[in-house]
PDB file of N, CA and C in Angstrom:
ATOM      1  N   UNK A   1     -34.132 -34.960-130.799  1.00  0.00           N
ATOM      2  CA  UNK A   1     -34.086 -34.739-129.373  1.00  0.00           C
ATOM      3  C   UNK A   1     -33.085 -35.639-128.668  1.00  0.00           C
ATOM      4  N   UNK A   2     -32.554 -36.703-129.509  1.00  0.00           N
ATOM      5  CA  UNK A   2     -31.887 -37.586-128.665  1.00  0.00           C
ATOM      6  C   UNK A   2     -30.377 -37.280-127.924  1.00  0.00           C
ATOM      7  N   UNK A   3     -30.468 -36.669-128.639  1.00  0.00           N
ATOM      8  CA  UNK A   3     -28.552 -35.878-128.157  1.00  0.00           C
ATOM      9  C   UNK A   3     -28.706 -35.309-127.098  1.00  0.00           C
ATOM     10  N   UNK A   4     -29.933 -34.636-126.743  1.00  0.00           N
ATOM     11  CA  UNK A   4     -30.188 -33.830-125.761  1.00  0.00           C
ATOM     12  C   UNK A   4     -30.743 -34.615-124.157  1.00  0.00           C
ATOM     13  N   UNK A   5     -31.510 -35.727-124.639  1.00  0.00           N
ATOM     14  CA  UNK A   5     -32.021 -36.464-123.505  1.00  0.00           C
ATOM     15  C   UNK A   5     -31.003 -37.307-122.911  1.00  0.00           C
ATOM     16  N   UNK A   6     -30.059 -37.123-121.804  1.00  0.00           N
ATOM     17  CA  UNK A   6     -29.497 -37.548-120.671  1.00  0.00           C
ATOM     18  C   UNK A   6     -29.790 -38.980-120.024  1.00  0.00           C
ATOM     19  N   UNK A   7     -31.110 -39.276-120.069  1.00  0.00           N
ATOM     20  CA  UNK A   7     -31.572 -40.270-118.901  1.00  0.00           C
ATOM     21  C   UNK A   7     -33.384 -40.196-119.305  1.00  0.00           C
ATOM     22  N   UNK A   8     -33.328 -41.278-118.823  1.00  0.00           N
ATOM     23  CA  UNK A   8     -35.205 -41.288-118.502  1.00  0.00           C
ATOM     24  C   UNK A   8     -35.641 -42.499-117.732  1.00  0.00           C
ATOM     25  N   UNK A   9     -36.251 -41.534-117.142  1.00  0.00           N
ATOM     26  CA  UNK A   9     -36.917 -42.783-115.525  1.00  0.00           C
ATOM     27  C   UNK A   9     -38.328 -42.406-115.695  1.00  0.00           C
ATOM     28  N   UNK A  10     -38.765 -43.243-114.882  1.00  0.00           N
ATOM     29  CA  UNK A  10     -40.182 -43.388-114.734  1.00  0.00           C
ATOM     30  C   UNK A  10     -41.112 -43.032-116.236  1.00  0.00           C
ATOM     31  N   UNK A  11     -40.540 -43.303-117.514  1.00  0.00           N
ATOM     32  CA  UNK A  11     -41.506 -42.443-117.883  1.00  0.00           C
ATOM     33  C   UNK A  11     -40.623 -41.115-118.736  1.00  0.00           C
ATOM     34  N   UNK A  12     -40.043 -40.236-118.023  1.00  0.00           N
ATOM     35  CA  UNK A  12     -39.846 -38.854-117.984  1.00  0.00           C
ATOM     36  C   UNK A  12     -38.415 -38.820-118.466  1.00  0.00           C
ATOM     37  N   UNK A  13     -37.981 -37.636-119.742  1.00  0.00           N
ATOM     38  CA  UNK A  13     -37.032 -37.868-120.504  1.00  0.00           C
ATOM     39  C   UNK A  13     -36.125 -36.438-119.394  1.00  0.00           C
ATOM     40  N   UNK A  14     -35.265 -37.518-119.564  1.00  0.00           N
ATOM     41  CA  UNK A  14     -34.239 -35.815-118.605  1.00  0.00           C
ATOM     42  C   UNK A  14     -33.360 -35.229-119.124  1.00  0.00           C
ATOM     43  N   UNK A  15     -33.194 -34.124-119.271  1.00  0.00           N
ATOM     44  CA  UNK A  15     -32.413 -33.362-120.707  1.00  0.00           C
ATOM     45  C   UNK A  15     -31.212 -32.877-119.904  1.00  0.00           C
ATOM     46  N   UNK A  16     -30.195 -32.691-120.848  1.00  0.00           N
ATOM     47  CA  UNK A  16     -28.599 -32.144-120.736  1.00  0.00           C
ATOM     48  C   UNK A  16     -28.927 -30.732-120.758  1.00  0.00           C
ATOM     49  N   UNK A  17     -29.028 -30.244-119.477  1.00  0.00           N
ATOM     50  CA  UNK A  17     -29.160 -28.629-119.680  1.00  0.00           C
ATOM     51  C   UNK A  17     -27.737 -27.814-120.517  1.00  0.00           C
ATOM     52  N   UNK A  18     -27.300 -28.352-120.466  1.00  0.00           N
ATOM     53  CA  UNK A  18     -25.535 -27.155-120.095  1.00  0.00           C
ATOM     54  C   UNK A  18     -25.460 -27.183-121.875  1.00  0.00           C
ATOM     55  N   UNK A  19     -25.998 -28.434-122.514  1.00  0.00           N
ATOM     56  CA  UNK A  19     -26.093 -29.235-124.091  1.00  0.00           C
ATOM     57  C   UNK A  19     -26.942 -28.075-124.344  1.00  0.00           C
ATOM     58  N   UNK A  20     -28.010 -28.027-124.184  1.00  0.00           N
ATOM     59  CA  UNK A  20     -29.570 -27.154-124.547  1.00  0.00           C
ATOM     60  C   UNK A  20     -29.222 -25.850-124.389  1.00  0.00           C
ATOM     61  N   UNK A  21     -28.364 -25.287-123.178  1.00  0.00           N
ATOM     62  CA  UNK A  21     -27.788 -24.262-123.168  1.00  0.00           C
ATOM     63  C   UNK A  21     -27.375 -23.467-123.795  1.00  0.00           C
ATOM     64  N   UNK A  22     -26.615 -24.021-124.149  1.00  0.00           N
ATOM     65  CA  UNK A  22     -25.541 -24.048-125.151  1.00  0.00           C
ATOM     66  C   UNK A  22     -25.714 -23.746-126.576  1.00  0.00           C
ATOM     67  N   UNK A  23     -26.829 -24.518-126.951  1.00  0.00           N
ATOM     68  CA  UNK A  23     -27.294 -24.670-127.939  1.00  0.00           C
ATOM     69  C   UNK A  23     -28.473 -23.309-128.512  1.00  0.00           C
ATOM     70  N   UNK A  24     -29.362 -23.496-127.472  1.00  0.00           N
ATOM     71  CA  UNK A  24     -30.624 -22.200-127.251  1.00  0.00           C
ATOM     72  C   UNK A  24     -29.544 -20.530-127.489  1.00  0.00           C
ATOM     73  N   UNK A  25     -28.611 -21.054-126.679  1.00  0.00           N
ATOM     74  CA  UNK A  25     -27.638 -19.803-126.808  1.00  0.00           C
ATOM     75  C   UNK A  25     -27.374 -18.963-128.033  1.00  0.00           C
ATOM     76  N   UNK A  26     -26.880 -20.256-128.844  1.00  0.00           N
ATOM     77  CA  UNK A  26     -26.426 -19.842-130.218  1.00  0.00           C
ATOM     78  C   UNK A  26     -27.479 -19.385-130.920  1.00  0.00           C
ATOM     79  N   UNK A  27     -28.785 -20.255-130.619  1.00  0.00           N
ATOM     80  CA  UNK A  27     -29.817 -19.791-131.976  1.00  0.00           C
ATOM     81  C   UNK A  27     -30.293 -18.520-131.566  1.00  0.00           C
ATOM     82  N   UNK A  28     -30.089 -18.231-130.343  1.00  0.00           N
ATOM     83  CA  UNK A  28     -30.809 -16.807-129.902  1.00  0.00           C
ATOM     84  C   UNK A  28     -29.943 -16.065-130.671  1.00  0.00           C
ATOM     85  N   UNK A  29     -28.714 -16.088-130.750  1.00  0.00           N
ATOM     86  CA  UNK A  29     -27.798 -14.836-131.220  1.00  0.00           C
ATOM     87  C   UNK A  29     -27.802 -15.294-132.849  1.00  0.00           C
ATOM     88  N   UNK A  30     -27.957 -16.267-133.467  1.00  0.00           N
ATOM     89  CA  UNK A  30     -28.189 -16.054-135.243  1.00  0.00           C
ATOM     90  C   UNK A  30     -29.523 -15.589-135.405  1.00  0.00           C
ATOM     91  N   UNK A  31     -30.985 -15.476-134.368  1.00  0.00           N
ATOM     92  CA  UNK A  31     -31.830 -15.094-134.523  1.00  0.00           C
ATOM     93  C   UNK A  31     -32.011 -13.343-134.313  1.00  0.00           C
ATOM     94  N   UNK A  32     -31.318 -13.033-133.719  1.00  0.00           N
ATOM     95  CA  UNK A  32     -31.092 -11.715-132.894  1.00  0.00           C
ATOM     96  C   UNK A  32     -30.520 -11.397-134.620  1.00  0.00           C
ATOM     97  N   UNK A  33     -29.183 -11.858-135.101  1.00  0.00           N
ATOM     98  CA  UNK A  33     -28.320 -11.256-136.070  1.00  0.00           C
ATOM     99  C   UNK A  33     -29.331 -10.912-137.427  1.00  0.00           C
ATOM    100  N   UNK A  34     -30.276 -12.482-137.437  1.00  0.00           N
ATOM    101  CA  UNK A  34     -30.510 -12.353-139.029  1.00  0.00           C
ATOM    102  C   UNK A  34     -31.811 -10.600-138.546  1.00  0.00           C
ATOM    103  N   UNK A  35     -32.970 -10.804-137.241  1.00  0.00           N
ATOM    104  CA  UNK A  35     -33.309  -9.670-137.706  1.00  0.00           C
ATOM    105  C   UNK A  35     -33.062  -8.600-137.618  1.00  0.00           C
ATOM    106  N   UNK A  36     -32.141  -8.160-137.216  1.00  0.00           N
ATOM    107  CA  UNK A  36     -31.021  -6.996-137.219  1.00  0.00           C
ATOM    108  C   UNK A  36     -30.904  -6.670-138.206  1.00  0.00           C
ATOM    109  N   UNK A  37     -30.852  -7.729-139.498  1.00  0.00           N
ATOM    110  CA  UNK A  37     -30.576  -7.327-140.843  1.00  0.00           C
ATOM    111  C   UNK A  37     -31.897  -7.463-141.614  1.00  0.00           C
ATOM    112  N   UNK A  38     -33.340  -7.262-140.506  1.00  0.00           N
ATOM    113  CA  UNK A  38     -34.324  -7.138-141.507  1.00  0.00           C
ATOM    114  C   UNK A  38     -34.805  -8.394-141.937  1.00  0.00           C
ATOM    115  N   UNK A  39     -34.368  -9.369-141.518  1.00  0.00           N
ATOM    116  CA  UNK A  39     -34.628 -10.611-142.462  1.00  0.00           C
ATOM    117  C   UNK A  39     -35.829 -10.692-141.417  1.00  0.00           C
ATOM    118  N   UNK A  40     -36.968 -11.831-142.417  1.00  0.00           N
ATOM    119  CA  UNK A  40     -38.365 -12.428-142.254  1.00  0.00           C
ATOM    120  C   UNK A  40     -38.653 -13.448-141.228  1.00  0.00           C
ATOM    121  N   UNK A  41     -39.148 -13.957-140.741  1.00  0.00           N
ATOM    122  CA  UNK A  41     -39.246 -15.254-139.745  1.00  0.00           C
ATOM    123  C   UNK A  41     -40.839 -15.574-140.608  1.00  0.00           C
ATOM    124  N   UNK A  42     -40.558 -17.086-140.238  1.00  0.00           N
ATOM    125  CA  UNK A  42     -41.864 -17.893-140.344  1.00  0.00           C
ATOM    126  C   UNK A  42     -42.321 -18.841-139.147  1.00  0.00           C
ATOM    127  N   UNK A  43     -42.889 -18.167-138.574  1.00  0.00           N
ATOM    128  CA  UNK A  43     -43.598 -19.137-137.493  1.00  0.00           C
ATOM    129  C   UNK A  43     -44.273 -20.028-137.181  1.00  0.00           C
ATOM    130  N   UNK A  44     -44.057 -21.429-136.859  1.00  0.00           N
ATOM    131  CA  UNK A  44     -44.713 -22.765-137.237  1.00  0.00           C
ATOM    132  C   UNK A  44     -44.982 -23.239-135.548  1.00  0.00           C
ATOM    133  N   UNK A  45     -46.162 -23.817-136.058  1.00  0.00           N
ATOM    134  CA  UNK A  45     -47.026 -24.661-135.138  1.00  0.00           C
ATOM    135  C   UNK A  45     -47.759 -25.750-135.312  1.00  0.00           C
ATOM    136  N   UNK A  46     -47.438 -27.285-134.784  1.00  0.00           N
ATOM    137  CA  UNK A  46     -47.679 -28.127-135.179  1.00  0.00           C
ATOM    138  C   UNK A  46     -48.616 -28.754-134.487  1.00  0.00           C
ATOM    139  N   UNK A  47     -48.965 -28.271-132.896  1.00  0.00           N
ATOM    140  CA  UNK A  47     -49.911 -29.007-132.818  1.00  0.00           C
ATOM    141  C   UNK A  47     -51.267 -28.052-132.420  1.00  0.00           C
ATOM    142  N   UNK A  48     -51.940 -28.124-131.916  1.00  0.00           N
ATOM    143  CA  UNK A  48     -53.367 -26.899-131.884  1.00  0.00           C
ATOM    144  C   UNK A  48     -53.405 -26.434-130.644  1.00  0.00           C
ATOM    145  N   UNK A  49     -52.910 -27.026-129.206  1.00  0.00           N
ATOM    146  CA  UNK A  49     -52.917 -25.984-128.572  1.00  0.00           C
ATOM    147  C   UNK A  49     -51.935 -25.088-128.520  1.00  0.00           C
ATOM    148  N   UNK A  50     -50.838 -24.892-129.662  1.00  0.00           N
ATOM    149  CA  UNK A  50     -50.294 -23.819-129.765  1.00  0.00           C
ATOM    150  C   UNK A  50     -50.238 -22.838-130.662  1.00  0.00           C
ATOM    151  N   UNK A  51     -51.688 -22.833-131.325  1.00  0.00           N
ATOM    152  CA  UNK A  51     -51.864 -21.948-132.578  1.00  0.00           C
ATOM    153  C   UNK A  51     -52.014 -20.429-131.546  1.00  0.00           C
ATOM    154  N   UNK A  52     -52.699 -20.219-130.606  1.00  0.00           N
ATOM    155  CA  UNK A  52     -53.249 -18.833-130.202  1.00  0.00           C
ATOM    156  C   UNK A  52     -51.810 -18.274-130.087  1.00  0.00           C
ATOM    157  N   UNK A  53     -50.735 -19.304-129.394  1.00  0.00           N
ATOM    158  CA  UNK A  53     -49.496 -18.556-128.919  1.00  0.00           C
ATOM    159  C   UNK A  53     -48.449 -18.387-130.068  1.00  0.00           C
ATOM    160  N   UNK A  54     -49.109 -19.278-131.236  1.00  0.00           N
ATOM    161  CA  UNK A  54     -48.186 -19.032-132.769  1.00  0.00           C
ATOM    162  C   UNK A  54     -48.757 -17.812-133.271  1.00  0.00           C
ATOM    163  N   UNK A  55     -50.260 -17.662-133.357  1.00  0.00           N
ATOM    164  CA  UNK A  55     -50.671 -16.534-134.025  1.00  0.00           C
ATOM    165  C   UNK A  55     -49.998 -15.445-133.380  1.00  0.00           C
ATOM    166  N   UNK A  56     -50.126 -15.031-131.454  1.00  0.00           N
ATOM    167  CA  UNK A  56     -49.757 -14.161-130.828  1.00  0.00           C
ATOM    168  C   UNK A  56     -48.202 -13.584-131.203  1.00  0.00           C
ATOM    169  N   UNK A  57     -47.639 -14.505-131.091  1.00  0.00           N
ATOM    170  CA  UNK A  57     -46.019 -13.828-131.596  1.00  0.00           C
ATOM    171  C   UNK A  57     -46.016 -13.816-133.048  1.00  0.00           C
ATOM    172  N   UNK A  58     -46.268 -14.132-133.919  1.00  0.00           N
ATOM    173  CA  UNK A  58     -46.618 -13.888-135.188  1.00  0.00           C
ATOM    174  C   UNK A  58     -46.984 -12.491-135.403  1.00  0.00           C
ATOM    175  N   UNK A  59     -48.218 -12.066-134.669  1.00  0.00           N
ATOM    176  CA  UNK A  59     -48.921 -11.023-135.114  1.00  0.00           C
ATOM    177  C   UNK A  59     -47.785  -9.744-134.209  1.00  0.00           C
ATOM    178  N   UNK A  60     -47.367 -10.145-132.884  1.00  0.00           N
ATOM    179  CA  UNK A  60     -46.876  -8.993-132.455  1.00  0.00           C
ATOM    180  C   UNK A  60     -45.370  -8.854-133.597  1.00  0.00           C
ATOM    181  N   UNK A  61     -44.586  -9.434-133.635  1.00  0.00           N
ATOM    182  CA  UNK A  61     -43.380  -9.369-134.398  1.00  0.00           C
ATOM    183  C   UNK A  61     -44.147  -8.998-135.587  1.00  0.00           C
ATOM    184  N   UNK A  62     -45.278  -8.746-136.595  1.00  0.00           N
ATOM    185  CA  UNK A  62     -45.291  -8.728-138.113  1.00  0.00           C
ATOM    186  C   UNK A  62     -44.811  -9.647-138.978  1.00  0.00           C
ATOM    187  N   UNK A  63     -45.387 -10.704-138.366  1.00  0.00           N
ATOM    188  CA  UNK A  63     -44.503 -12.269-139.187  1.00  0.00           C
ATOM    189  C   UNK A  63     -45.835 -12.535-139.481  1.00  0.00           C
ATOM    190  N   UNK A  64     -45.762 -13.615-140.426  1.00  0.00           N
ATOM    191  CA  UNK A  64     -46.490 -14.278-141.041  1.00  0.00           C
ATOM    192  C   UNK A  64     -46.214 -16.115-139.758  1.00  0.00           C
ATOM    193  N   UNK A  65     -47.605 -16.395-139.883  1.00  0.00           N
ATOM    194  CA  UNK A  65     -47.400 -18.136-138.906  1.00  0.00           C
ATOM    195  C   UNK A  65     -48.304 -19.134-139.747  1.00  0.00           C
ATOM    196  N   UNK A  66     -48.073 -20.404-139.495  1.00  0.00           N
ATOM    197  CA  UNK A  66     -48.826 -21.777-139.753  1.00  0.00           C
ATOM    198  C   UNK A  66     -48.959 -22.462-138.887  1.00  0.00           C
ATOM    199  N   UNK A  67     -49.913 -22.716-138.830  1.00  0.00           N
ATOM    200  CA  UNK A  67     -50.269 -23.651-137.778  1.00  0.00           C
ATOM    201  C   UNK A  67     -51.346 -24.530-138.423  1.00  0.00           C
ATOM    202  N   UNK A  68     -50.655 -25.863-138.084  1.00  0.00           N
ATOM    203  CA  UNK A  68     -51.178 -27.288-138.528  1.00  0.00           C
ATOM    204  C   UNK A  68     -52.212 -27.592-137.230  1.00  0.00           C
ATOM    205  N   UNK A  69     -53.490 -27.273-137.809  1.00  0.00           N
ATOM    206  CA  UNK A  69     -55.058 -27.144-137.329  1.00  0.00           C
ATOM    207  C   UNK A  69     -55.830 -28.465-137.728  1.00  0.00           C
TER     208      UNK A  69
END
């Protein structure tokens, strides 16, 4: 995360949007490409209040998920 965090005050880490941008950008479009070609995803979840929303996109896409429970 550190490349990405800008600053931090009080407490609160402040992120390089235009960096994250940028970045979110690209993985959307190698994610878009690989399932275009059919390829698998594995969906991971590490902490527990995000198993319902790992299972949920898991189950709607036909992916398989983990979630560390």
């Amino acid at each position: 995360m550190a490349p990405y965090i800008s600053a931090k005050r009080k407490g609160i880490h402040i992120i390089n949007l235009n960096r994250t941008a940028r970045f979110l950008s690209e993985a959307c479009d190698l994610v878009f490409d690989a399932a275009s070609k059919g390829k698998q995803f594995l969906i991971v979840g590490t902490k527990n209040k995000e198993a319902d929303s790992v299972a949920w996109a898991a189950l709607c896409q036909g992916e398989d998920a983990a979630m560390d429970a």
